[in-house]
Each structure stands twice: as C-alpha cells, then as structure tokens.
Protein backbone atom coordinates (compact mmCIF):
# COMPACT_ATOMS: atom_id res chain seq x y z
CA UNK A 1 -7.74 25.98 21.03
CA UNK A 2 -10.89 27.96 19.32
CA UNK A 3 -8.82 31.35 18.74
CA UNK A 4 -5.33 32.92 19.12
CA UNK A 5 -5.03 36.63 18.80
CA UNK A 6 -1.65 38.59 17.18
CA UNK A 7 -0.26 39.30 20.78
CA UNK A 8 -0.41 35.81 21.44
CA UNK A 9 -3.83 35.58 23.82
CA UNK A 10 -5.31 31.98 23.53
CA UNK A 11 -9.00 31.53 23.80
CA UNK A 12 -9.93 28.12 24.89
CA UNK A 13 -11.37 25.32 26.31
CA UNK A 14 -9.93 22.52 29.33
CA UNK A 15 -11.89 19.40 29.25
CA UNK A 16 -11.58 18.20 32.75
CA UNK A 17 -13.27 15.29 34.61
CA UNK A 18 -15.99 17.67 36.35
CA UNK A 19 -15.75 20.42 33.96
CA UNK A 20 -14.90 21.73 30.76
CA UNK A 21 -13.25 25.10 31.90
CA UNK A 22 -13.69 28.14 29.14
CA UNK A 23 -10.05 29.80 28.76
CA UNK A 24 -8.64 31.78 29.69
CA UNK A 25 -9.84 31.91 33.21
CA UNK A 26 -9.53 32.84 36.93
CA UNK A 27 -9.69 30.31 39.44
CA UNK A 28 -10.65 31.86 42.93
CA UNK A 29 -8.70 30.12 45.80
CA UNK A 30 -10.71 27.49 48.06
CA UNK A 31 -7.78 27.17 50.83
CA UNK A 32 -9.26 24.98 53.36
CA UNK A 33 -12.45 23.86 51.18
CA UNK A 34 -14.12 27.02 51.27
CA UNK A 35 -13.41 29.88 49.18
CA UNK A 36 -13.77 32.40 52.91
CA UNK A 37 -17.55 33.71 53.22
CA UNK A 38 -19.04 32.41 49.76
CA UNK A 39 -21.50 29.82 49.58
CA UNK A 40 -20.94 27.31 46.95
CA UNK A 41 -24.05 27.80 45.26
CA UNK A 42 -22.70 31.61 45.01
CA UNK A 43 -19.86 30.39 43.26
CA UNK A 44 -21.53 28.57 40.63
CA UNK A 45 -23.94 31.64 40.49
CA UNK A 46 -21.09 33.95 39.59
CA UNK A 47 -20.06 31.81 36.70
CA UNK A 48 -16.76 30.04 38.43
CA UNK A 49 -16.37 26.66 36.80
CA UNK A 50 -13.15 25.96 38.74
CA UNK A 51 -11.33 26.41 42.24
CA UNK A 52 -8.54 25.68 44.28
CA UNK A 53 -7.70 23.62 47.09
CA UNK A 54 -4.71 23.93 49.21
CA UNK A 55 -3.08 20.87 49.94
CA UNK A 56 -1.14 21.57 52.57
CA UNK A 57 -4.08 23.11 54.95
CA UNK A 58 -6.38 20.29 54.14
CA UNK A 59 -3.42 17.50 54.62
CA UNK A 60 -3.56 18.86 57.90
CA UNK A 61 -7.15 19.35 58.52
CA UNK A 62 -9.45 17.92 58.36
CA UNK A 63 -6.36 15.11 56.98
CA UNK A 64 -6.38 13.71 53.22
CA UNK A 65 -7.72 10.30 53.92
CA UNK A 66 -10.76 11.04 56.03
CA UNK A 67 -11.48 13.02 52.46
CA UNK A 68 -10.53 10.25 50.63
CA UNK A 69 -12.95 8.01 52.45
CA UNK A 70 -16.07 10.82 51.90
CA UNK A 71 -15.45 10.18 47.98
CA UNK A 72 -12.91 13.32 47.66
CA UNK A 73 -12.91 17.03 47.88
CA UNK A 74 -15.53 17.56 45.25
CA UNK A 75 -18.34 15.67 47.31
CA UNK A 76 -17.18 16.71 50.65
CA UNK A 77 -17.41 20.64 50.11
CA UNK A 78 -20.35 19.67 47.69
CA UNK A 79 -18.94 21.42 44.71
CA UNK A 80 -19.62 19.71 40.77
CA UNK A 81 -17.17 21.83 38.87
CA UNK A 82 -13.57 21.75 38.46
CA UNK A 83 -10.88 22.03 40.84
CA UNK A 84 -7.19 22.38 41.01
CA UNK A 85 -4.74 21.55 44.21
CA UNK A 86 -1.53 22.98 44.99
CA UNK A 87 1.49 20.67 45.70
CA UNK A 88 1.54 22.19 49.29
CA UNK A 89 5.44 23.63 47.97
CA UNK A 90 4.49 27.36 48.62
CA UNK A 91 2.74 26.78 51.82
CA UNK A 92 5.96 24.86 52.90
CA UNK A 93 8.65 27.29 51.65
CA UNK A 94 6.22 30.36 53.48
CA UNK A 95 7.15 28.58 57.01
CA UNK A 96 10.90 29.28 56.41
CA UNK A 97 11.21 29.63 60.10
CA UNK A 98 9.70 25.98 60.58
CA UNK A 99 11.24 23.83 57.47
CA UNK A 100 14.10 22.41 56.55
CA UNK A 101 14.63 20.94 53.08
CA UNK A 102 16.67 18.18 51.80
CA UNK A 103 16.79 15.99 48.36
CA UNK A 104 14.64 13.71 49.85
CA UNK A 105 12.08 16.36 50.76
CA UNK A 106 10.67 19.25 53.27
CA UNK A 107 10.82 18.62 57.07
CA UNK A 108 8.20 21.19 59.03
CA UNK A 109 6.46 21.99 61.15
CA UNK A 110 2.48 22.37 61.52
CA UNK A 111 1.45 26.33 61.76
CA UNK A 112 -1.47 25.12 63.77
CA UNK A 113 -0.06 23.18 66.32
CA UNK A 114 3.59 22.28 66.07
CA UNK A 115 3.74 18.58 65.09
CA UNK A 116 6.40 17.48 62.94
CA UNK A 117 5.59 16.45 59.37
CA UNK A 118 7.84 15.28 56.09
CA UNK A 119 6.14 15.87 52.43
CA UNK A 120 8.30 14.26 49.67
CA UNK A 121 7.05 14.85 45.99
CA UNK A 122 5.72 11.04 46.19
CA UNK A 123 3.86 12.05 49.32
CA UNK A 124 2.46 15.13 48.04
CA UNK A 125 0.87 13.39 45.05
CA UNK A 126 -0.61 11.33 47.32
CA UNK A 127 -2.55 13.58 49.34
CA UNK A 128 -3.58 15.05 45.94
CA UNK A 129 -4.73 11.50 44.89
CA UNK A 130 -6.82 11.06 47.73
CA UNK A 131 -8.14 14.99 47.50
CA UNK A 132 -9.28 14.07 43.97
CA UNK A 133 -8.68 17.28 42.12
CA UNK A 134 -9.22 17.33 38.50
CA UNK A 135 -5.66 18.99 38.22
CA UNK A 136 -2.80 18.17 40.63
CA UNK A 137 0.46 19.98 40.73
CA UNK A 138 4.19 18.86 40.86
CA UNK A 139 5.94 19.24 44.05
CA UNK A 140 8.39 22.29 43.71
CA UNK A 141 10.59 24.45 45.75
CA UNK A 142 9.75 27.96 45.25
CA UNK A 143 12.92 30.31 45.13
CA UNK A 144 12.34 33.70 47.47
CA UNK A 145 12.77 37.49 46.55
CA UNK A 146 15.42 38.24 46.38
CA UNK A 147 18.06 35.17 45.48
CA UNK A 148 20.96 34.88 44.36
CA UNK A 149 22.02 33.15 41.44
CA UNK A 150 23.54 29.69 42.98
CA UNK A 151 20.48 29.68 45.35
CA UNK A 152 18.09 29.90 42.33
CA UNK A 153 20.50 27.25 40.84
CA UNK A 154 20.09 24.99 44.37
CA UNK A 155 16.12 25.31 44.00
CA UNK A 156 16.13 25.08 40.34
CA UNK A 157 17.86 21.55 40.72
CA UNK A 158 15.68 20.21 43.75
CA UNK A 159 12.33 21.48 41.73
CA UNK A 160 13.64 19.31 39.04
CA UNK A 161 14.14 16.39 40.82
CA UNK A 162 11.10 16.56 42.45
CA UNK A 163 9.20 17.14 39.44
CA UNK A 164 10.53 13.53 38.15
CA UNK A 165 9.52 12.18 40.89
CA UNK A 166 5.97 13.82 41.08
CA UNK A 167 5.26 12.83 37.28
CA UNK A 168 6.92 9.06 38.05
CA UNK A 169 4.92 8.92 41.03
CA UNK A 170 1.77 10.40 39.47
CA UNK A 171 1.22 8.32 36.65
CA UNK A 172 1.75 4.86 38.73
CA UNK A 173 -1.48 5.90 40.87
CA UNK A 174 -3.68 8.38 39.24
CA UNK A 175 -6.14 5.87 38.99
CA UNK A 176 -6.41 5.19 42.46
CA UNK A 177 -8.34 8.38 42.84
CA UNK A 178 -11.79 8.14 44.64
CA UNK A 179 -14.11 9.03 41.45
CA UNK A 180 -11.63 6.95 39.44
CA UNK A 181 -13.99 5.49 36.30
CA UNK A 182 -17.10 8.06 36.65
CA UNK A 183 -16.07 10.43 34.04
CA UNK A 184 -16.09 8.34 31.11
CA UNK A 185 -11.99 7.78 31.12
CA UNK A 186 -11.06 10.93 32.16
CA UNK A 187 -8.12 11.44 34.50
CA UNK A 188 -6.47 13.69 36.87
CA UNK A 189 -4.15 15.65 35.05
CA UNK A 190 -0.83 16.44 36.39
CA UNK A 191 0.98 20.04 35.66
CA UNK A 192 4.60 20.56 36.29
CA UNK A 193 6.01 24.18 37.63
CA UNK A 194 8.58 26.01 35.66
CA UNK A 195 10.88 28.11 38.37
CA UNK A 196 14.04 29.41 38.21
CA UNK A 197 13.89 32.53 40.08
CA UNK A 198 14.53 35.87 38.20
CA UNK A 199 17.08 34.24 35.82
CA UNK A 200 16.05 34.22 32.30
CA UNK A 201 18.63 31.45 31.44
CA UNK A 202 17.45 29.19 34.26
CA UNK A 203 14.03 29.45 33.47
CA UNK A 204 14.64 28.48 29.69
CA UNK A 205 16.30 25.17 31.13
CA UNK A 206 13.81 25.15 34.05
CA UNK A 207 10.71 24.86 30.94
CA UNK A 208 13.01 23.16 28.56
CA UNK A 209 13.50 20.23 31.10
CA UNK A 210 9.59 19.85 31.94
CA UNK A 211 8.84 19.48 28.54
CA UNK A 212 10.53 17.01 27.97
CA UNK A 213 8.75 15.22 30.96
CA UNK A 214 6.02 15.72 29.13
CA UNK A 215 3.27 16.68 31.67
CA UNK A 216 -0.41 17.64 31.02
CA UNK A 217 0.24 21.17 31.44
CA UNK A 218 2.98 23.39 32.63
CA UNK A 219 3.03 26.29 35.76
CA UNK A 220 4.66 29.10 35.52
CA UNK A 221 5.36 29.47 39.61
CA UNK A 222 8.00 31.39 41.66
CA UNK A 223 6.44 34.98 40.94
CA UNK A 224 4.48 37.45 42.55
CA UNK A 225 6.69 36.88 45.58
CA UNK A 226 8.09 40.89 46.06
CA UNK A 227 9.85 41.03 42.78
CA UNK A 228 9.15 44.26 40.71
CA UNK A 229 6.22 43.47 38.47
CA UNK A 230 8.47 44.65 35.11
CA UNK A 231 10.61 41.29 36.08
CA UNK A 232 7.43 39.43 36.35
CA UNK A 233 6.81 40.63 32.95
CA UNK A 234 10.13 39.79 31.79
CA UNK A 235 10.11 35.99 33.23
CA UNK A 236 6.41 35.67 31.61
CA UNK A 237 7.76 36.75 27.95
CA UNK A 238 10.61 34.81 28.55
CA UNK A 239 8.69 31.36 28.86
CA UNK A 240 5.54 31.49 27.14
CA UNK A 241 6.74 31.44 23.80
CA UNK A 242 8.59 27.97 24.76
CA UNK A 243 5.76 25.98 26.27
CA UNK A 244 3.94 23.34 24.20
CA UNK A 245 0.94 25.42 22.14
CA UNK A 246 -1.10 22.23 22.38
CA UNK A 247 -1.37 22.48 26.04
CA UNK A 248 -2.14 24.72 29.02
CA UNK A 249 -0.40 27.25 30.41
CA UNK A 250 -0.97 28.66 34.59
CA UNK A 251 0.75 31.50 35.91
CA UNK A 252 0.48 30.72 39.43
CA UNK A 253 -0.72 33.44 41.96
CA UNK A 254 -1.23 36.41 40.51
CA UNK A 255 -2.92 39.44 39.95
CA UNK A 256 -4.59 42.95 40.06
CA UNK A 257 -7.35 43.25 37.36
CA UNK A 258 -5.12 45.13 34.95
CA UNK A 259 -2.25 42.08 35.17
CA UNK A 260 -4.88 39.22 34.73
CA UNK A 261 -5.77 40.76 31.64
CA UNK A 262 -2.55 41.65 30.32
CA UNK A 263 -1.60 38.24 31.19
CA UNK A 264 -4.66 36.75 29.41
CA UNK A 265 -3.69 38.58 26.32
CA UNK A 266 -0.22 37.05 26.25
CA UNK A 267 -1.15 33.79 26.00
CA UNK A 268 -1.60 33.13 30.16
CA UNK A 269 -4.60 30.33 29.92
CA UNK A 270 -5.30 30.06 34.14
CA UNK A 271 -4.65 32.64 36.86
CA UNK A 272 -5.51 32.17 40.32
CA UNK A 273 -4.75 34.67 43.57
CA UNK A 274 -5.84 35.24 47.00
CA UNK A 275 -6.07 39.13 46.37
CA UNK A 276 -10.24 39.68 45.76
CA UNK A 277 -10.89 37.42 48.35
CA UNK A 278 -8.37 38.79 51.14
CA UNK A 279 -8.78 42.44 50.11
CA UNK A 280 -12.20 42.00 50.23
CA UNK A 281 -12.21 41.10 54.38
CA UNK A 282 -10.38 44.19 54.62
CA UNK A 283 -12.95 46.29 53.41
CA UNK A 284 -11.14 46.62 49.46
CA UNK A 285 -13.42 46.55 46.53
CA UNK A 286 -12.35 46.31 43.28
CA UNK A 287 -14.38 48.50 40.61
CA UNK A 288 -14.66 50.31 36.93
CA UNK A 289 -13.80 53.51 38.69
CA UNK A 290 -10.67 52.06 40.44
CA UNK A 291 -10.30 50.44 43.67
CA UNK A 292 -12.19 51.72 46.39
CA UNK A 293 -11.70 51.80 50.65
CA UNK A 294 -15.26 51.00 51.43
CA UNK A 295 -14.53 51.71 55.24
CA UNK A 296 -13.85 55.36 54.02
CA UNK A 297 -15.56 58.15 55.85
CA UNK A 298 -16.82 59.59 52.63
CA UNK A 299 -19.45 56.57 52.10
CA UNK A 300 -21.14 56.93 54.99
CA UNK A 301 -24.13 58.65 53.81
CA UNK A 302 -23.15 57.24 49.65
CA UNK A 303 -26.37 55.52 48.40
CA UNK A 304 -25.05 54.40 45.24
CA UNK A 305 -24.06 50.86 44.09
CA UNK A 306 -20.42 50.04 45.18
CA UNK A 307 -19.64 50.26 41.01
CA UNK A 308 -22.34 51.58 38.65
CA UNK A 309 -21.09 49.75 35.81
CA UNK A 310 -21.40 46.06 37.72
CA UNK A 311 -24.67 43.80 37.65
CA UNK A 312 -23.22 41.42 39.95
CA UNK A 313 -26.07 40.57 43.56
CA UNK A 314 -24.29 43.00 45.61
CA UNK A 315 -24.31 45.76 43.44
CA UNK A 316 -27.66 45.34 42.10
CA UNK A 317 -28.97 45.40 45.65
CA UNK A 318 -26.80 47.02 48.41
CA UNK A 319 -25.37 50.88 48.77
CA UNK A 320 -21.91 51.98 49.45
CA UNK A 321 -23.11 53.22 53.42
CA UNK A 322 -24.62 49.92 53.61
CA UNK A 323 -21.25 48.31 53.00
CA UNK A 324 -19.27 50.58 54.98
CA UNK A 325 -21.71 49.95 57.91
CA UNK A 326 -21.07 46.73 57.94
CA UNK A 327 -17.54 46.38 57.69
CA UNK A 328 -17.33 49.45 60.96
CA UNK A 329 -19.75 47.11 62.91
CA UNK A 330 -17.66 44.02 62.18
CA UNK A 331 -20.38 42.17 60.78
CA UNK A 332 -20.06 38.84 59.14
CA UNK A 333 -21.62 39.97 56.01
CA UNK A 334 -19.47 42.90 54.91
CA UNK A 335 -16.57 39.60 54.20
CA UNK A 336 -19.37 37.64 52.32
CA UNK A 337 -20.89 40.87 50.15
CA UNK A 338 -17.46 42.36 49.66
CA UNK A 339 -15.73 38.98 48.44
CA UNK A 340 -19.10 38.80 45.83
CA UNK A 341 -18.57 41.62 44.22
CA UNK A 342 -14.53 41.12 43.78
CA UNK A 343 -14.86 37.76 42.68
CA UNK A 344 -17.78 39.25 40.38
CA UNK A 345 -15.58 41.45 38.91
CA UNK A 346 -12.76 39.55 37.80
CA UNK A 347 -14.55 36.47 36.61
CA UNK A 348 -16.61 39.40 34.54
CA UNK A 349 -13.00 40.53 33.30
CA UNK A 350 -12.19 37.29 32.05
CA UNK A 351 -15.87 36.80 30.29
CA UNK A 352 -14.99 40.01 28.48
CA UNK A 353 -11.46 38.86 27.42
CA UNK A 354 -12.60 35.30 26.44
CA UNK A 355 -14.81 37.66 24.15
CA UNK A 356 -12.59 39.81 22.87
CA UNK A 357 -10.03 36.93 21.89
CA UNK A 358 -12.50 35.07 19.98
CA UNK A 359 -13.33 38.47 18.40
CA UNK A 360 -9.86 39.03 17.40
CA UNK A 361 -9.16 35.27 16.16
C-alpha cells in the first residue's frame, strides 16, 4: 500500500504475473476474449493494464482446453498485461430459466445451443487453470434482487461451501497453469466472493468466514443486481472495514463514473462493469458535461469534440455529427469510437483518483 486517505481510499499497487496493476483501478470486461470493438493495442494505448475474461462464454467457446493447448488466454487474444476471470457463477445464476443448482454444483444449459453442462467449484477452477488468468475467482452462487432472508441464508451456505472447495481445489493445481514458471515464481492468485444478499449480518459472517480461508484477495459480489444503490452503499460500508488491510479488495460489477469514484475513495481497490462498453453500442457516451445520447437529433450538424475537456483519440479527432452519423447508418465504427472514448474516460477517472489519494496520504 503507498497511501491511505482519512475516508479510507487505498492507493496501491497488485504485483501480478503479467502486470503490476496501479490501484485503485477499473478493469474493462473482455467477455469472450475481446473487450467488443477495441483492438488490443487500443487497450494498452488507453492505459488498461488489466481485463476480464468470462469463464463461462469461453468454457463454451472456443472450450478451455483448446486455450490451454495455445499457451492460455494471454497468448491467444495476444494481450501482455493482466487479466482476471470470473468463476462463470453469475453467468450461471443469469440462466435461471436453464439451471438447476445442488450442493454438488450448477446443472445448465448452454445459451448458445442447448447442450447440457455441470460446473462444480472444482470444475470451475479448472477451466480457470487452463485460461491462465493472473487472478481466478471462487465459485459462488449469487443471491437475486429481491430475496428473502432464508434464501440469502440457502445461497450464503452453498457460496461457502463452494468457496472451500474452490480454495482446496485451487491451491492443489495452480501450478499446472500453462505459463506456470515464466514469471519468476509468481502464481495465479485466487480471490474468494463475500455474498450474503442485502443482509448486513450475513455478510459480516459471509467475510468473516473467507478470511479465515485465507485467500489472496476477497470480492465483494452479489450487488448491482436491481437493489437501490443506498443498499449497495450500505453492504459496501458494512464489509470493507472487515477485510484484511494487507490485501485487495474487488467490488464486482459496478458502476457509473460518480460510484467508481466514490467507491475508490472508500477503500474499493478493483471495479469492473459492462456499462461503458454496452452503453457505448447504444450510442451512450459518457462525458465532463454529463452523459450524452449521441444519436440525438440536436448533433447532427454539432462540430465539436464529443467532451471538450477529454484528450482521449476520439475526441481529439472526430465531431459529435460525425458520431451520430455513424451510429444512424449502423456503421461498425460508431461501437469501436464510442467504446474509446467511455473506456477513456473512466480509466482517466481512476488516473485522477490514484492522484488524488497519493496527494491526500
């Protein structure tokens, strides 16, 4: 840790095998091995030192061994820096209609073409093995909006059974990832995923119980699912304070500009969310003057950058009709420009709050 501010921000850094990540720090989402309509080189361009990768899309396509025998997702998508993978949990518990869970583990059903398919928490760290992320998570069950109390209870107690079983499971064959040895004894870490739904008492036990596991880093998962954002605040507050200081700390799928910052300044080390990247296909930019409809009539003719106050390629270089134009003539571009600038402007959010917090400590 290089500085801690009064409200609790940390300002950081998270030596990984491929990357030592500044913190705190927004990951942009790679689902299938491509973070949609930006070149890697882009991405490094931008100033992203880490990504995700969703295991449960690439488990099914192109399949988690034919990756493992191309040397891992690194050097098959051809990206050097960091990367994260999801335990494939959310992408399960968003098929409601095609799952059925158990204590043993999730029984589904493929989205793309109906095959049957069974991830257990031994399984899922498997596929992450063979991916070769730098971090991995444990496989949880995320709790919906809204749930009642013995259902958060029912979830809370399969997430921590499964986390035991991740971390057992984990540790036994870590090393049998495929750049296993290349980064001078540095491993995959391993982060376990504090849930508990919107119950203060069950997320206490929820973090209290993980700790005790003792992963590499702890999750903070189950939020930013339709509950108000005051009781995202509330479950945040709630379970900072109790995770390990010595260690990171990743609110999973979140935010607006405003909450990645807030969030940064209470201590939040990694963020990651879909939202630049999907609201920029849909023609939303995110800006210093607010958040702007490019495919709005009153562009059409607007010469000026999409935000004055950004330096990022897009703005530098392209107008607001430009923009607009594009997205109205469904051109391929308007995603790829659009998702620039958005991913432009929150990395650039978190460059000014890593500054601020080593200001302030």
């Amino acid at each position: 840790m290089l500085a801690t501010s009064e409200a609790g921000g940390r300002r950081g850094q998270l030596a990984l095998p491929h990357r030592t990540v500044e913190t705190p720090v927004f990951m942009p989402v790679g689902t299938a091995g491509t973070v949609k309509a930006v070149p890697q080189d882009v991405l490094e361009s931008l100033g992203a030192e880490i990504i995700l990768g969703n295991t449960y899309h690439l488990y099914l396509r192109p399949g988690h061994e034919a990756i493992r025998r191309m040397g891992g997702l690194h050097r098959f998508i051809s990206w050097p820096r960091a990367m994260l993978t999801d335990s494939g949990g959310f992408q399960v518990f968003s098929l409601s209609q095609l799952r059925r869970v158990s204590d043993e583990g999730v029984r589904f059903r493929s989205h793309l073409d109906g095959s049957s398919h069974f991830f257990t928490p031994e399984h899922s760290m498997d596929v992450q093995i063979a991916l070769g992320a730098d971090i991995c998570m444990a496989f949880d069950e995320c709790t919906e909006y809204p749930a009642d109390r013995n259902r958060a209870q029912e979830s809370l107690r399969l997430t921590m059974a499964w986390a035991r079983r991740s971390l057992d499971h984990f540790r036994a064959h870590r090393e049998e990832v495929p750049w296993c040895g290349e980064f001078e004894g540095r491993l995959q870490s391993l982060f376990g995923i504090v849930q508990g739904g919107t119950y203060t008492d069950l997320r206490r036990e929820s973090a209290e119980r993980l700790i005790e596991m003792d992963f590499d880093g702890y999750a903070i998962g189950g939020l930013s699912v339709g509950e108000p954002r005051e009781k995202t605040l509330e479950m945040i507050a709630e379970v900072l304070p109790l995770l390990p200081a010595d260690k990171p700390r990743y609110l999973m799928g979140v935010g607006y500009p405003d909450e990645i910052e807030q969030y940064s300044r209470m201590g939040v080390d990694m963020m990651d969310c879909v939202l630049p990247t999907r609201a920029a296909r849909h023609g939303l930019l995110f800006t210093s003057e607010g958040r702007m409809n490019i495919k709005s009539k009153r562009y059409a003719e607007d010469q000026g950058p999409p935000d004055p106050e950004c330096d990022c390629m897009v703005c530098r270089r392209y107008s607001r009709a430009y923009l607009r134009h594009l997205m109205h003539a469904g051109e391929a571009l308007s995603a790829t420009l659009n998702t620039i600038h958005n991913l432009a402007y929150y990395l650039g959010i978190m460059r000014r709050v890593r500054k601020s917090l080593q200001t302030e400590g």
